[in-house]
PDB file of N, CA and C in Angstrom:
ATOM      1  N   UNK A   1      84.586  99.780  -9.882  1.00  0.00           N
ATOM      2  CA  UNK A   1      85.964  99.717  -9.456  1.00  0.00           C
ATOM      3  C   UNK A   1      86.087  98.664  -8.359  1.00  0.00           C
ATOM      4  N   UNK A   2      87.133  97.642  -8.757  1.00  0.00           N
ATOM      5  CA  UNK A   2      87.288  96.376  -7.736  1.00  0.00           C
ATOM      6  C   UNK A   2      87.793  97.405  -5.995  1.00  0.00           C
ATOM      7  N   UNK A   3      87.563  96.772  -5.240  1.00  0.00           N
ATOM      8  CA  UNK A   3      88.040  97.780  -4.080  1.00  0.00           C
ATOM      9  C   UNK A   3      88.769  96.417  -3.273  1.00  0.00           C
ATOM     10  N   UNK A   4      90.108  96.070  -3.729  1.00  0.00           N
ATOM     11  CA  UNK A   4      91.197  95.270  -3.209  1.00  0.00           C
ATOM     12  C   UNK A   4      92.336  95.613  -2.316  1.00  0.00           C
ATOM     13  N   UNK A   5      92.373  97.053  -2.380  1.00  0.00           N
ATOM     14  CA  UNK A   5      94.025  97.396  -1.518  1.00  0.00           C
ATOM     15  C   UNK A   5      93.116  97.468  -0.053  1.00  0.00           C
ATOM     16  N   UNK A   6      94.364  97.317   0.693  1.00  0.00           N
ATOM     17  CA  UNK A   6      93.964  97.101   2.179  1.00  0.00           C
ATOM     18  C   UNK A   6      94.218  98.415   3.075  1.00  0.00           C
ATOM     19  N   UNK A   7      94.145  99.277   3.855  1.00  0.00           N
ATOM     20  CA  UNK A   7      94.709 100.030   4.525  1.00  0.00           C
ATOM     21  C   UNK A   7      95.126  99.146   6.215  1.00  0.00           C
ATOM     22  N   UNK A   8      96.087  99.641   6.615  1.00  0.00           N
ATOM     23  CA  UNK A   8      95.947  99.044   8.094  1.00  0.00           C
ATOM     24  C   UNK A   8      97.096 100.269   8.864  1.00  0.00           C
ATOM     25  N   UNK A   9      96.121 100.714  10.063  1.00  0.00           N
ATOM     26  CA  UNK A   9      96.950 101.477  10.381  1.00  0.00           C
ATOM     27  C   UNK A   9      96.725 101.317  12.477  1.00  0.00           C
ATOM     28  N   UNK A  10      97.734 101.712  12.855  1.00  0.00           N
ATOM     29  CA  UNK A  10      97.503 101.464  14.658  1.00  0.00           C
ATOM     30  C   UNK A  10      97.145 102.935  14.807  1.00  0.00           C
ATOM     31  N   UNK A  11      95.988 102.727  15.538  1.00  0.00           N
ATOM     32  CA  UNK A  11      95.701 104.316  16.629  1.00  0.00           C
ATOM     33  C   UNK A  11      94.863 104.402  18.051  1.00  0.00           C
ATOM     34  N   UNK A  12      95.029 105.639  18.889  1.00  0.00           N
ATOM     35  CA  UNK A  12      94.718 104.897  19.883  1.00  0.00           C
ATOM     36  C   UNK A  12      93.101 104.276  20.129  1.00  0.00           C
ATOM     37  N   UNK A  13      93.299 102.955  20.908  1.00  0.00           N
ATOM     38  CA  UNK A  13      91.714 102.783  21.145  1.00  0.00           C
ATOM     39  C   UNK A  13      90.645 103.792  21.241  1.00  0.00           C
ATOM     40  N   UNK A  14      91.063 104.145  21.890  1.00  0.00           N
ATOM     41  CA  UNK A  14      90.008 105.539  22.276  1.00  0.00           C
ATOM     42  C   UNK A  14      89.439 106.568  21.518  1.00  0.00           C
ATOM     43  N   UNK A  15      90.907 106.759  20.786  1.00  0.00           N
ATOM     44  CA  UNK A  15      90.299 108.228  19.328  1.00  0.00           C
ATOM     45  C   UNK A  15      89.606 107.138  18.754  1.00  0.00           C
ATOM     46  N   UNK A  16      89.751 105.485  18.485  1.00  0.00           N
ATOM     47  CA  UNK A  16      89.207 104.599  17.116  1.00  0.00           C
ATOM     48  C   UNK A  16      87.653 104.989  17.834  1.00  0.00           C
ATOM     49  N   UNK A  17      87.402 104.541  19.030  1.00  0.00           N
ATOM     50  CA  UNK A  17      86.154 104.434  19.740  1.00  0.00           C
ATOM     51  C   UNK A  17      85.192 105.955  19.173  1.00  0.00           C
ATOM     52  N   UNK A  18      86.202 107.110  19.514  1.00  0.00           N
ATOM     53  CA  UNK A  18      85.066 108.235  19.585  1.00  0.00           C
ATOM     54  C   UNK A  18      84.599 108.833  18.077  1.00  0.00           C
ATOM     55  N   UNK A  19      85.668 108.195  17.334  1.00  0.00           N
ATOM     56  CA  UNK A  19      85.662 108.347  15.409  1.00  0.00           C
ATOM     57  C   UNK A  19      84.595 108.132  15.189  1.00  0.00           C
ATOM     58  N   UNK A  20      84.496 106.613  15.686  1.00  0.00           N
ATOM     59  CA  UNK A  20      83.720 105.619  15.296  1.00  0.00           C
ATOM     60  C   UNK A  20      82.382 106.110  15.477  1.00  0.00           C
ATOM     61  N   UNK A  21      82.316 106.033  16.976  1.00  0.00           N
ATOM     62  CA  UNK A  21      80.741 106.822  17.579  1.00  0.00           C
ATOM     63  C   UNK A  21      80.471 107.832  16.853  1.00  0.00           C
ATOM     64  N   UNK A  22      81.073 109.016  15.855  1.00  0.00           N
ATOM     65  CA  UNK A  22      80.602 109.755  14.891  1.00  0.00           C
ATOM     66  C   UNK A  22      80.696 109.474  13.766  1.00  0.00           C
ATOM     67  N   UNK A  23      81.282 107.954  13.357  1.00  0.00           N
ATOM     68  CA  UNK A  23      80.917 108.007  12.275  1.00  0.00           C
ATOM     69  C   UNK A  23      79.366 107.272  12.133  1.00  0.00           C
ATOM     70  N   UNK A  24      79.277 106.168  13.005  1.00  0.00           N
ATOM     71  CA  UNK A  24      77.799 106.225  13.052  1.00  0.00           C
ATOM     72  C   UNK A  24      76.628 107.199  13.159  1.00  0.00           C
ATOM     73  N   UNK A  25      76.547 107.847  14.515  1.00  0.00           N
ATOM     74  CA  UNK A  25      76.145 109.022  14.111  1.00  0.00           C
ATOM     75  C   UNK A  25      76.172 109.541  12.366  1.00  0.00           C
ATOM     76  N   UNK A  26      76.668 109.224  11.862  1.00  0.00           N
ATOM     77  CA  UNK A  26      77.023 109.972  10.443  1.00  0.00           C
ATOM     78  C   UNK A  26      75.965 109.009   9.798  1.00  0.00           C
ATOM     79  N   UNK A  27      75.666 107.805  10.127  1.00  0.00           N
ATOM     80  CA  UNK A  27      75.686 106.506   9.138  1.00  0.00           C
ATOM     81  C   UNK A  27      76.630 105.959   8.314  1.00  0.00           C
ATOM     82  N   UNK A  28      77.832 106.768   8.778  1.00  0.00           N
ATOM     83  CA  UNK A  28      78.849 106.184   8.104  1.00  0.00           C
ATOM     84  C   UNK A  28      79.642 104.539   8.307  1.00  0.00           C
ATOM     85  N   UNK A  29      79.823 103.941   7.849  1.00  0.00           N
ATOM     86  CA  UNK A  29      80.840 102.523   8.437  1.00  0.00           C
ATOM     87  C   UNK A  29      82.543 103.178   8.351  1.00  0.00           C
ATOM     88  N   UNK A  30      83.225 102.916   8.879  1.00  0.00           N
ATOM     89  CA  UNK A  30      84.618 103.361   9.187  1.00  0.00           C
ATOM     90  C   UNK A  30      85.570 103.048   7.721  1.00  0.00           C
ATOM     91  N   UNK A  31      84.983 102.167   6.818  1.00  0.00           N
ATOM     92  CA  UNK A  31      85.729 102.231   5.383  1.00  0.00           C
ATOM     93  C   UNK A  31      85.031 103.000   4.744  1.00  0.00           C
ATOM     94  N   UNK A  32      84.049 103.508   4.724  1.00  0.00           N
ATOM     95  CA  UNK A  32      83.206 104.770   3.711  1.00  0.00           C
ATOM     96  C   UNK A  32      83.891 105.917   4.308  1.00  0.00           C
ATOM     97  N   UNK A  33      84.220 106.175   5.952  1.00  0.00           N
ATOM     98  CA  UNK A  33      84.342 107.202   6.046  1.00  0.00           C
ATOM     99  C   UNK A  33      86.069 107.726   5.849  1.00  0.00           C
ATOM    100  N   UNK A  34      86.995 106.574   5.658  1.00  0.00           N
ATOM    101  CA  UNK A  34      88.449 106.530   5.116  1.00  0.00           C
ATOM    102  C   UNK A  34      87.995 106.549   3.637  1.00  0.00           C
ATOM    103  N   UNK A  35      86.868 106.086   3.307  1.00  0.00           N
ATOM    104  CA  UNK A  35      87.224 106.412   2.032  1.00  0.00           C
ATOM    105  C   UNK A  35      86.364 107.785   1.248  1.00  0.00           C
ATOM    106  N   UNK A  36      85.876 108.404   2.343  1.00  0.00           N
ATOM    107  CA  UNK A  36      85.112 109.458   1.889  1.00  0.00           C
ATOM    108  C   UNK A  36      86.682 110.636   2.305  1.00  0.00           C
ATOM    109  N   UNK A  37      87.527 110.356   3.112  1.00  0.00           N
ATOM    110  CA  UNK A  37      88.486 111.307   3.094  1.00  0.00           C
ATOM    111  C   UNK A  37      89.479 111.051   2.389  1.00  0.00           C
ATOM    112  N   UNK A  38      89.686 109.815   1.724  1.00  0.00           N
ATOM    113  CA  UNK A  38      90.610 109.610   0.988  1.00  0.00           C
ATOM    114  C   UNK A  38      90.427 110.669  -0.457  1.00  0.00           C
ATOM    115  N   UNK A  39      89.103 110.532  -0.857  1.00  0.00           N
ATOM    116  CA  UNK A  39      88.334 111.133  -2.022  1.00  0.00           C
ATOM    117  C   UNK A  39      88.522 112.470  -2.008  1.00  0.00           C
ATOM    118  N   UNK A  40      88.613 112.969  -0.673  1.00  0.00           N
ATOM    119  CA  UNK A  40      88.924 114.247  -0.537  1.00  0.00           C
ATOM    120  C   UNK A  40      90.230 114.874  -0.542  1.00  0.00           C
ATOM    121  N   UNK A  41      91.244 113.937  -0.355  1.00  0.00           N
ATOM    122  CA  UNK A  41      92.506 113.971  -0.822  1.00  0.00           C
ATOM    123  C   UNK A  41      92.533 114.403  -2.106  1.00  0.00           C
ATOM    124  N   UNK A  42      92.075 113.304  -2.660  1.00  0.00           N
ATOM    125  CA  UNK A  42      92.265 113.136  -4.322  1.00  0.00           C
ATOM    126  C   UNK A  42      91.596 114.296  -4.790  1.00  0.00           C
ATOM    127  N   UNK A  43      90.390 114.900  -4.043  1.00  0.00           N
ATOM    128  CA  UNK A  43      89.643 116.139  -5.215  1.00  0.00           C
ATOM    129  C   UNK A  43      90.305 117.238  -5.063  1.00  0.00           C
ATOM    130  N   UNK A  44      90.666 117.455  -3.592  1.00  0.00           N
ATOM    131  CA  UNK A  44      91.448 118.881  -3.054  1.00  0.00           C
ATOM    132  C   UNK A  44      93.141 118.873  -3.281  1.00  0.00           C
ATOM    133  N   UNK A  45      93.765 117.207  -4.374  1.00  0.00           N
ATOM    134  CA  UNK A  45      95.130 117.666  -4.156  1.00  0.00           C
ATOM    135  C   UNK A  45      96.001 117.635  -3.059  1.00  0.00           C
ATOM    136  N   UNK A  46      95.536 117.370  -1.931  1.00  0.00           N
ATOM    137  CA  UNK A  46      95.953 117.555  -0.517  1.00  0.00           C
ATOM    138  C   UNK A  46      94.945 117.250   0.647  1.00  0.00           C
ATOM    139  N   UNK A  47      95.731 117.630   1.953  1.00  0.00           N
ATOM    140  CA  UNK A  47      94.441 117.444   3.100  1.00  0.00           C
ATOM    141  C   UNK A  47      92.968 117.884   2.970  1.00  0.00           C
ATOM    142  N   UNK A  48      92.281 117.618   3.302  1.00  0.00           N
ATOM    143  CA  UNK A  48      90.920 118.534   3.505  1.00  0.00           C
ATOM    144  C   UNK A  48      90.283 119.512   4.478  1.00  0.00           C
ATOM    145  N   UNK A  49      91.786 119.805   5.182  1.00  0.00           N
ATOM    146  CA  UNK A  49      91.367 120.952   6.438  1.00  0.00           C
ATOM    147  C   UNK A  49      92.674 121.296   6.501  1.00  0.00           C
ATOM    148  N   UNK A  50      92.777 122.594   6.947  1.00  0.00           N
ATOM    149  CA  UNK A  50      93.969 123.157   6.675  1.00  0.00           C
ATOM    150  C   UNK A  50      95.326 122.439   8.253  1.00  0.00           C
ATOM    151  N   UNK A  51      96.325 122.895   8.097  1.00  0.00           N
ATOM    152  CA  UNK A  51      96.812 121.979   9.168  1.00  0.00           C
ATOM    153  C   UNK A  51      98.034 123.384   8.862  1.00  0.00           C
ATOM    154  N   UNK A  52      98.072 123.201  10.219  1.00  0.00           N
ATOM    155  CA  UNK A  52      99.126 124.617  10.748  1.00  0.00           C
ATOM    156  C   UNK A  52      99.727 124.136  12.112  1.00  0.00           C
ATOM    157  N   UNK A  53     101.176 124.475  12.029  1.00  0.00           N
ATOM    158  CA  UNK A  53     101.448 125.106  13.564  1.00  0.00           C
ATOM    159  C   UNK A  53     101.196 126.339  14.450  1.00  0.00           C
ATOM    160  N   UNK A  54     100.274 125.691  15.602  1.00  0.00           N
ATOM    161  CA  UNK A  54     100.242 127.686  16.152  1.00  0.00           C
ATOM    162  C   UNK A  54     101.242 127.734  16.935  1.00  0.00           C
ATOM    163  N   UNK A  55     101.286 129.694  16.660  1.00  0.00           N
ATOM    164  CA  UNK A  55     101.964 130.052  17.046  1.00  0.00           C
ATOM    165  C   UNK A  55     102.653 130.677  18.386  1.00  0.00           C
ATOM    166  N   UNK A  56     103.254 131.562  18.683  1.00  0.00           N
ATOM    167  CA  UNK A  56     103.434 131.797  20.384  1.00  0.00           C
ATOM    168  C   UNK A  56     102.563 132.373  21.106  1.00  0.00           C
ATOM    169  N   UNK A  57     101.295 132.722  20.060  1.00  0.00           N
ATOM    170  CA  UNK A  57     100.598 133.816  21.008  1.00  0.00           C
ATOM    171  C   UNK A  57      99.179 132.405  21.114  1.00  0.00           C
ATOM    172  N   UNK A  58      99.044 131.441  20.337  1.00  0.00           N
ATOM    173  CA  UNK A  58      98.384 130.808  20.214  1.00  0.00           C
ATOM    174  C   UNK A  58      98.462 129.501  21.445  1.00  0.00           C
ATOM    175  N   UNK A  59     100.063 129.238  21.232  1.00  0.00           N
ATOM    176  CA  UNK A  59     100.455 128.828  22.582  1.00  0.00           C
ATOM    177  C   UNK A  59     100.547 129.217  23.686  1.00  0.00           C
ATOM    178  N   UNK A  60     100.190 130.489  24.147  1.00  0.00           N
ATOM    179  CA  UNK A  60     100.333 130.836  25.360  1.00  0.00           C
ATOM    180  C   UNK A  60      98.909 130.932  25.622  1.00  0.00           C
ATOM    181  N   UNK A  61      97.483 130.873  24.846  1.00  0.00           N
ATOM    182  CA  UNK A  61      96.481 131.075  25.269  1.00  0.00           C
ATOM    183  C   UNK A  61      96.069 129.534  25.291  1.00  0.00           C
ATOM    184  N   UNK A  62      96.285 128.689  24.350  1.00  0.00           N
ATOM    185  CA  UNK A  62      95.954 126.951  25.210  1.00  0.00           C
ATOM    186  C   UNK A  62      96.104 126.954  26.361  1.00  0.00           C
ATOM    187  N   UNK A  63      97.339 127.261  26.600  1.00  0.00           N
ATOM    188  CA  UNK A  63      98.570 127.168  28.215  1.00  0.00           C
ATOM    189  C   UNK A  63      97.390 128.244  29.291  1.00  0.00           C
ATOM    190  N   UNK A  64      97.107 129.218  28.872  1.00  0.00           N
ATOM    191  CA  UNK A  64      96.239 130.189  29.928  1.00  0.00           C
ATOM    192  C   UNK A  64      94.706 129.891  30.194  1.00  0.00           C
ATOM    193  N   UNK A  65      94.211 128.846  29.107  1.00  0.00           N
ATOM    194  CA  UNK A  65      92.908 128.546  29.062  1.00  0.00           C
ATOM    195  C   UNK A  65      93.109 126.897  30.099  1.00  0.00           C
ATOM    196  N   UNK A  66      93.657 126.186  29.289  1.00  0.00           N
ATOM    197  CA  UNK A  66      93.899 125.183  30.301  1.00  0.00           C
ATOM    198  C   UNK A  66      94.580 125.269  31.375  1.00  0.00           C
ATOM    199  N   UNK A  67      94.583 126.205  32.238  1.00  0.00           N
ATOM    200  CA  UNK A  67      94.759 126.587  33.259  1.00  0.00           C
ATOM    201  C   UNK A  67      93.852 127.464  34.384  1.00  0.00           C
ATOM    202  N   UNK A  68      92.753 127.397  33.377  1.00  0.00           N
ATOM    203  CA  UNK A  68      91.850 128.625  33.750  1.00  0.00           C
ATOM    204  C   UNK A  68      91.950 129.662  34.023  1.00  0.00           C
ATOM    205  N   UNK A  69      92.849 130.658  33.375  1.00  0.00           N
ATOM    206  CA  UNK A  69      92.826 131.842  33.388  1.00  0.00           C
ATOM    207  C   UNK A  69      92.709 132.720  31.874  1.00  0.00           C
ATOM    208  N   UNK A  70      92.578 133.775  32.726  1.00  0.00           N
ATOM    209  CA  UNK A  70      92.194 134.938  31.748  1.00  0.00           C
ATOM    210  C   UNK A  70      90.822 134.174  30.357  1.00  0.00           C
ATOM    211  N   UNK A  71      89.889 133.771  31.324  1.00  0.00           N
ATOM    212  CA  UNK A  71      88.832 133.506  30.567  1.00  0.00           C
ATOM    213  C   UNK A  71      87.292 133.922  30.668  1.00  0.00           C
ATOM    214  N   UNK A  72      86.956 134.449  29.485  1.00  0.00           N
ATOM    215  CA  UNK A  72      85.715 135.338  29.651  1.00  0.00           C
ATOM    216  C   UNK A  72      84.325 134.303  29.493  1.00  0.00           C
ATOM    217  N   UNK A  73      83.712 134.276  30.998  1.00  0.00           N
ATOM    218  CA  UNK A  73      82.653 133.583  30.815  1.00  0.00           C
ATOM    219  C   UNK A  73      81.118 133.922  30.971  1.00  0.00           C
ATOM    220  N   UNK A  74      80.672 133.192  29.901  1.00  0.00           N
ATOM    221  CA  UNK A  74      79.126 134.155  29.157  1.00  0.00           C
ATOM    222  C   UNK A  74      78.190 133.145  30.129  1.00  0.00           C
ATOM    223  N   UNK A  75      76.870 133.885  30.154  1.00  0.00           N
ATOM    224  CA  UNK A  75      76.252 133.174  30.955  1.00  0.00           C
ATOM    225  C   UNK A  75      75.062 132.636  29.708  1.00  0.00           C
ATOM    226  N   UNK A  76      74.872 133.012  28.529  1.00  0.00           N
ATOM    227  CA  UNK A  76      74.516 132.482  27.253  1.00  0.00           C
ATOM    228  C   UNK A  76      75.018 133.245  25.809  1.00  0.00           C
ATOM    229  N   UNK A  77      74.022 133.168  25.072  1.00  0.00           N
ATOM    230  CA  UNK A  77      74.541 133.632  23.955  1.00  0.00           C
ATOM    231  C   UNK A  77      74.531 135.429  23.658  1.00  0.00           C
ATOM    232  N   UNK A  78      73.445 135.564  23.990  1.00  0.00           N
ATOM    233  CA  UNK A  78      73.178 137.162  24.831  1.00  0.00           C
ATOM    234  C   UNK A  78      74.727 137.742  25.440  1.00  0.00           C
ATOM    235  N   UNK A  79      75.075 137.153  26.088  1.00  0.00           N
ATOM    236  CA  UNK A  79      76.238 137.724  27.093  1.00  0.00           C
ATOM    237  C   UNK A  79      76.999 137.247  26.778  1.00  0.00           C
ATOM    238  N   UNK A  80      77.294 136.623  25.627  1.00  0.00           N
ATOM    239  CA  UNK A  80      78.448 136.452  24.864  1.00  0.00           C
ATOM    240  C   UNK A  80      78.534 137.911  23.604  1.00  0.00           C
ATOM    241  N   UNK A  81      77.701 137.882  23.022  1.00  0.00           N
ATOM    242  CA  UNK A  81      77.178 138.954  22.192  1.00  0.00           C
ATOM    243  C   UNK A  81      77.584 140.307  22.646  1.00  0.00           C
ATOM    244  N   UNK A  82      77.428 140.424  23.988  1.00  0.00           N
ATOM    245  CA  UNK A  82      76.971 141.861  24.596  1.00  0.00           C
ATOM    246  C   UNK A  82      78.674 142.190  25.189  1.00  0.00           C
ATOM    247  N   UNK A  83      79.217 140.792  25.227  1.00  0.00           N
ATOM    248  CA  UNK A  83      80.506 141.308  25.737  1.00  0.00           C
ATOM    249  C   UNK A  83      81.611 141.581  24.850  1.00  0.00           C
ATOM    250  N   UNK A  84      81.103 140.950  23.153  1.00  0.00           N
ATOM    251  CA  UNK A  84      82.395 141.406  22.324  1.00  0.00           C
ATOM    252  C   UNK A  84      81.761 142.670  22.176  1.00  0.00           C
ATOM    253  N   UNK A  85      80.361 143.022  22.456  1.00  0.00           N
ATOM    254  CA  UNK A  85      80.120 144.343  21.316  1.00  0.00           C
ATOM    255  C   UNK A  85      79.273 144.200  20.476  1.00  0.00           C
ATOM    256  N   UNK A  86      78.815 143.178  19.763  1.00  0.00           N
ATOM    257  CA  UNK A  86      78.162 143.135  18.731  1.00  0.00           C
ATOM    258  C   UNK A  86      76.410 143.024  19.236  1.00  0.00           C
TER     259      UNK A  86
END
């Protein structure tokens, strides 16, 4: 398959920068990895991760976490474990 169409799109420097740094990490080059999600378009019909608005209770815990409150902190995985219960 000839590979002729162009994509061109603006975003910010910064997200391009930290993409990028994982897509290497990946071994990916930045047109394999548009075109490894494009593919995923095409197989799934749609996005490849689900995409939602949250909701009020979802918004009020961003808002309480980035604020630092009401947050439960483990001192590893143990005391993460031990504090839901499981």
């Amino acid at each position: 398959m000839s590979k002729t169409a162009t994509i061109r799109a603006r975003v910010d420097p910064d997200l391009k920068n930290k993409a990028e740094h994982v897509f290497s990490k990946l071994g990916l080059t930045t047109t394999q990895a548009i075109t490894l999600f494009y593919k995923q378009v095409e197989l799934r019909n749609g996005l490849p991760f689900e995409v939602i608005i949250p909701n009020v209770t979802t918004h009020r815990t961003f808002d309480n976490t980035d604020a630092g409150r009401n947050l439960v902190v483990c001192k590893n995985a143990d005391d993460m474990f031990g504090k839901l219960g499981i």
